[in-house]
Protein backbone atom coordinates (compact mmCIF):
# COMPACT_ATOMS: atom_id res chain seq x y z
CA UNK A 1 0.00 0.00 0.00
CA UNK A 2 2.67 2.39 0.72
CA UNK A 3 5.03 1.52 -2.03
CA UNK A 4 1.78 2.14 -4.26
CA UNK A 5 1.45 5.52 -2.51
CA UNK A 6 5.16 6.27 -3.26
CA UNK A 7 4.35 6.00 -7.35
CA UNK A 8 1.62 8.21 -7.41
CA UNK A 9 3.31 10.56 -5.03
CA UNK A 10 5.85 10.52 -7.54
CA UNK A 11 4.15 10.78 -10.92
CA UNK A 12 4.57 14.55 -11.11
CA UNK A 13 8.55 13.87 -11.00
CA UNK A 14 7.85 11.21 -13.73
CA UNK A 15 6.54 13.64 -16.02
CA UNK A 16 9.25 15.99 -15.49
CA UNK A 17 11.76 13.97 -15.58
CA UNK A 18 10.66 12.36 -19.01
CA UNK A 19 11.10 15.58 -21.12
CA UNK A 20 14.40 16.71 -19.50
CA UNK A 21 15.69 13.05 -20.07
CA UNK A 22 15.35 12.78 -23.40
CA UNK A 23 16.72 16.13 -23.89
CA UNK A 24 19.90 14.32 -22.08
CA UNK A 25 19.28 11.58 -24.52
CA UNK A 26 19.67 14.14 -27.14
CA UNK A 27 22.66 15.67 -26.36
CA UNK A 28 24.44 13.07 -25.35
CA UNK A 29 23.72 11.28 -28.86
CA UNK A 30 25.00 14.74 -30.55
CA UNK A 31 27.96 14.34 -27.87
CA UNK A 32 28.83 10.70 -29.56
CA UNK A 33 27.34 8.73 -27.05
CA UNK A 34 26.25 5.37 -28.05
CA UNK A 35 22.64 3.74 -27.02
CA UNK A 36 25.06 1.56 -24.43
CA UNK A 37 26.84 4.70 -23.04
CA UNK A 38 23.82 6.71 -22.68
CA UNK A 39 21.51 4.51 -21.21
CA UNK A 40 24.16 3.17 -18.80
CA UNK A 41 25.22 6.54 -17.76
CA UNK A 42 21.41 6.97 -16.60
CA UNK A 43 21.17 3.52 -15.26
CA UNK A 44 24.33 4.36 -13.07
CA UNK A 45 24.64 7.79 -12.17
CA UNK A 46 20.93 9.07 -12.30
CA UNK A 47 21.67 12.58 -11.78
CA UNK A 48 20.08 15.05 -14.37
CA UNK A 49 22.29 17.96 -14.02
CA UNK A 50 25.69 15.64 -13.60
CA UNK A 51 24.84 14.22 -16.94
CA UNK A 52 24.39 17.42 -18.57
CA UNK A 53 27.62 18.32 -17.69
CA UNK A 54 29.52 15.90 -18.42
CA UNK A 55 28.64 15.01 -21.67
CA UNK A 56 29.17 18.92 -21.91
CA UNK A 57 32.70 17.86 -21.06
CA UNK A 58 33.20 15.38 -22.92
CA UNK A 59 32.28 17.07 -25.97
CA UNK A 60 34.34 20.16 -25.16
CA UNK A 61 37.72 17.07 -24.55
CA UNK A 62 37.90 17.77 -21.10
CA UNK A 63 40.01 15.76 -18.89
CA UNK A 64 38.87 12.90 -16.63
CA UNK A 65 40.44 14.59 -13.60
CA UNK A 66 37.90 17.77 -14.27
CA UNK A 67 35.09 15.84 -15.43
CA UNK A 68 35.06 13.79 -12.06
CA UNK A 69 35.73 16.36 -9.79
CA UNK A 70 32.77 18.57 -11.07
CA UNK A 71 31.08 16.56 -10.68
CA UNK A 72 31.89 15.33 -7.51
CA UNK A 73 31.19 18.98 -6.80
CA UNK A 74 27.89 19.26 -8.36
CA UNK A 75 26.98 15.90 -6.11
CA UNK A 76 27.77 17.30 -2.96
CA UNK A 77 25.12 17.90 -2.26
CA UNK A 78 23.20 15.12 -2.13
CA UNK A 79 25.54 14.23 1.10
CA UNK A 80 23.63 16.92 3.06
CA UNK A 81 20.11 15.51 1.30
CA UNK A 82 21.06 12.38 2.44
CA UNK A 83 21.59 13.63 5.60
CA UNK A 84 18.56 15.23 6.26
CA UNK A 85 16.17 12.37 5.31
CA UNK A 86 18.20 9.95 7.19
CA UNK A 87 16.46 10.92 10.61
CA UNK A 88 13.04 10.69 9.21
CA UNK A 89 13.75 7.06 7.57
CA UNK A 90 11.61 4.33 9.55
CA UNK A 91 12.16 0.76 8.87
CA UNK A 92 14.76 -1.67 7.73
CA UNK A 93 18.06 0.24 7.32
CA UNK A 94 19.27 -2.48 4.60
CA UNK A 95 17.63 -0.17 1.82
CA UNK A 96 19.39 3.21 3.07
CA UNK A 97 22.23 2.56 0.42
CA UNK A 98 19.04 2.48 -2.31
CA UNK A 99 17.15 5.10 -0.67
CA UNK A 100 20.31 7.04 -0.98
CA UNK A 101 20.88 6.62 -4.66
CA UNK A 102 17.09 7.39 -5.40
CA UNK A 103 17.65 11.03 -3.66
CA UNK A 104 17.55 13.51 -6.25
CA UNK A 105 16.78 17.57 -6.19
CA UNK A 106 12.96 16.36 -6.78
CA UNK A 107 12.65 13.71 -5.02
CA UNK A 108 14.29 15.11 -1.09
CA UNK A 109 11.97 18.14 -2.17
CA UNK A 110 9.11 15.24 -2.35
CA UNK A 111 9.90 13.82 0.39
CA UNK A 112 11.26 16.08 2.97
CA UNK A 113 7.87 18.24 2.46
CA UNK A 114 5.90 15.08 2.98
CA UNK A 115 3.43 14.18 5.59
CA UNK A 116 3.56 10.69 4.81
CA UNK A 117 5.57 8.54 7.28
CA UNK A 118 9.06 7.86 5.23
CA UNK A 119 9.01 4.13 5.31
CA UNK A 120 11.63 1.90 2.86
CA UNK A 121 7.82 0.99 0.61
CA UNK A 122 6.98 5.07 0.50
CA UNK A 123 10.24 6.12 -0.39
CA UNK A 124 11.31 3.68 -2.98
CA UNK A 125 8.00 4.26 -4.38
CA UNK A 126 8.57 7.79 -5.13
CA UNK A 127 12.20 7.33 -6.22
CA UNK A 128 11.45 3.97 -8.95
CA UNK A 129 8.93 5.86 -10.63
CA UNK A 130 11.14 8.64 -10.85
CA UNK A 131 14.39 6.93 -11.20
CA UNK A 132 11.47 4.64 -14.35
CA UNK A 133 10.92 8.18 -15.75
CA UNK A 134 14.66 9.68 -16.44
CA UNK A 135 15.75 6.36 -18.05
CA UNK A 136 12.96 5.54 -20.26
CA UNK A 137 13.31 9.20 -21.35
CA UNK A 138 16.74 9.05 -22.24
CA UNK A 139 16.11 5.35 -24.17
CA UNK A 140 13.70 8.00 -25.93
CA UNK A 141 16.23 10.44 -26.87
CA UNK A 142 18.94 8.49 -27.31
CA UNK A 143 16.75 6.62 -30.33
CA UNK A 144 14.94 9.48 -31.14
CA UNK A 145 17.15 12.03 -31.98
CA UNK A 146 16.93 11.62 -35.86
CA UNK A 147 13.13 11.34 -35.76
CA UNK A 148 12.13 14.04 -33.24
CA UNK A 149 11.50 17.79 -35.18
CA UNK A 150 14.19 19.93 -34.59
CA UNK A 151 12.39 22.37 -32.97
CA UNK A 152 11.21 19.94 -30.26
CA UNK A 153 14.57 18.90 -29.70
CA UNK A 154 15.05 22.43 -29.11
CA UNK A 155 12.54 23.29 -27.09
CA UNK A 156 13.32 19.88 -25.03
CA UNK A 157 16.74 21.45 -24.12
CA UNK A 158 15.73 23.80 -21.62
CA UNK A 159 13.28 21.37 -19.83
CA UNK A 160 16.02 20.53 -17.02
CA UNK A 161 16.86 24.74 -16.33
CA UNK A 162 12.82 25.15 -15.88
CA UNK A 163 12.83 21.83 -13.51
CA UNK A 164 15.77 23.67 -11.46
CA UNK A 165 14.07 27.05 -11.78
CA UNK A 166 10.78 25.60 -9.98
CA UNK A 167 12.99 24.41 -7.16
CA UNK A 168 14.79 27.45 -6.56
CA UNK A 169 11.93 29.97 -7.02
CA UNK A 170 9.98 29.23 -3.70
CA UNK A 171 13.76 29.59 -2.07
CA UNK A 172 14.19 32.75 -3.31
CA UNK A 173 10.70 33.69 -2.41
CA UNK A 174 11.09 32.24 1.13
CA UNK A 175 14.47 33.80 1.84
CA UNK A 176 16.25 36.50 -1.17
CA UNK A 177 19.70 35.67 -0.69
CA UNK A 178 19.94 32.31 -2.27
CA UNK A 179 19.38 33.85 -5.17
CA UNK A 180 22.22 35.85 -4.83
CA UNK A 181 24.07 33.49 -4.19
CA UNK A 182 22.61 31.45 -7.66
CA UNK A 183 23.11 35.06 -9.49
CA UNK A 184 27.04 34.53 -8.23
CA UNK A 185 27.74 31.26 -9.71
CA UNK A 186 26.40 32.37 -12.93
CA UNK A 187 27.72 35.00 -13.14
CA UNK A 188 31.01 33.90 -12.10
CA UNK A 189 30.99 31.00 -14.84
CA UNK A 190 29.76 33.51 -17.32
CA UNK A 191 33.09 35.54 -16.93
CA UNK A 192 35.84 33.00 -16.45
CA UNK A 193 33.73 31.72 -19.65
CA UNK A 194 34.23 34.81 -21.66
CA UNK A 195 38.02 35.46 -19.91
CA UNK A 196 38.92 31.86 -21.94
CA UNK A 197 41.73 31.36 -19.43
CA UNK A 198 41.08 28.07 -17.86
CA UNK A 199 39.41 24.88 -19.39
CA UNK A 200 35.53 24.54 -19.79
CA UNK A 201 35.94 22.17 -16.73
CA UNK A 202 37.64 24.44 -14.61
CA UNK A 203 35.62 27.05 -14.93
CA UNK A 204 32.60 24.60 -13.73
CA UNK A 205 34.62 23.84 -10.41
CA UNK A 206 35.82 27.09 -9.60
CA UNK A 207 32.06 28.49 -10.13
CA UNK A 208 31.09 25.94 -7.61
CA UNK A 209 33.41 26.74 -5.48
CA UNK A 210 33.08 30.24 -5.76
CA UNK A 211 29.05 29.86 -5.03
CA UNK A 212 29.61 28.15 -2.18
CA UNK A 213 31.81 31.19 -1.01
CA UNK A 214 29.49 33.59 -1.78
CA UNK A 215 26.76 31.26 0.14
CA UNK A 216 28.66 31.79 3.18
CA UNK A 217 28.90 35.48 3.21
CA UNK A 218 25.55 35.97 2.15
CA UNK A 219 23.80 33.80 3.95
CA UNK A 220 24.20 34.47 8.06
CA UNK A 221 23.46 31.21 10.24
CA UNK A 222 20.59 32.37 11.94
CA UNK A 223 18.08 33.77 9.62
CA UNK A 224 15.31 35.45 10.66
């Protein structure tokens, strides 16, 4: 019954993780990814943004070193995600290392709002019908990327900005300075970007870093 509840919960991630995934399937098809790679990259690492960028590196001939460390970045913080649901687990912990890999942006935002009780069935409810909806997406993208128009494969390519945009918008709302410290990063990227003097996969990591930074001064630890 719970593990039922868990996939509907979670049918508004399916459907927007669908789009955004095949837009990944898409670009990582253009990127000379193979049906194999692609899908296995999903199967594996099931991180939307992660993805994104590294088939960004890869197509730009980044190193391995910089392609693992941003993303290792990037991940972080799914530690502290981790983290925060772990209290509010009930039952077995022999599925924490699953629960764990199901956390995603989404899916922590699903469930750490929730008013269900976070048992193992709830909570690998919500994350298999999410985790269901960003790989059959990318199968989609990865085969459909000569069939699709182009100006749905287009369109498809902002699908994962507008997913992060809905998370960060109530933030903002709730408290103004993490979007300064979002404005940072960007902007940040944007000029070591136009500077050209470190590799596309440098300027990824020292953006991070440089947002986390700016999250410290501009966000006190008591907040009113």
């Amino acid at each position: 019954m719970a593990f039922t509840k868990g996939l509907v919960r979670g049918l508004p991630i399916f459907a927007g993780y669908f789009p955004a995934a095949v837009a990944f399937g898409l670009a990582a098809g253009f990127a000379g990814f193979s049906l194999g790679e692609g899908l296995m990259m999903s199967l594996i690492v099931f991180a939307g943004a992660s993805q994104f960028m590294a088939v960004s590196l890869v197509a730009a001939s980044a190193g391995m070193v910089e392609i693992v460390l941003a993303t290792l970045l990037l991940n972080f913080r799914h530690f502290l995600m981790s983290a925060s649901l772990f209290y509010r687990l009930k039952g077995f912990r022999v599925w924490l290392p699953l629960e764990a890999f199901g956390v995603t942006d989404e899916t922590y935002s699903l469930l750490s709002f929730s008013r269900e009780e976070l048992t193992p069935s709830f909570v690998l409810g919500v994350e298999l019908i999410s985790y269901l909806g960003w790989v059959s997406g990318t199968a989609v993208g990865l085969l459909g990327g000569d069939i699709l128009p182009d100006k749905l494969q287009q369109s498809l390519g902002i699908v994962l900005y507008a997913l992060f945009v809905a998370l960060l918008i109530p933030e903002v709302r709730r408290f103004w300075r993490y979007g300064l410290v979002a404005l940072s990063a960007g902007l940040i990227h944007t000029l070591f970007r136009a500077a050209g003097i470190f590799p596309a996969g440098w300027n990824i990591i020292l953006s991070i870093l440089a947002g986390a930074v700016s999250g410290f001064f501009f966000i006190p630890g008591e907040k009113k």
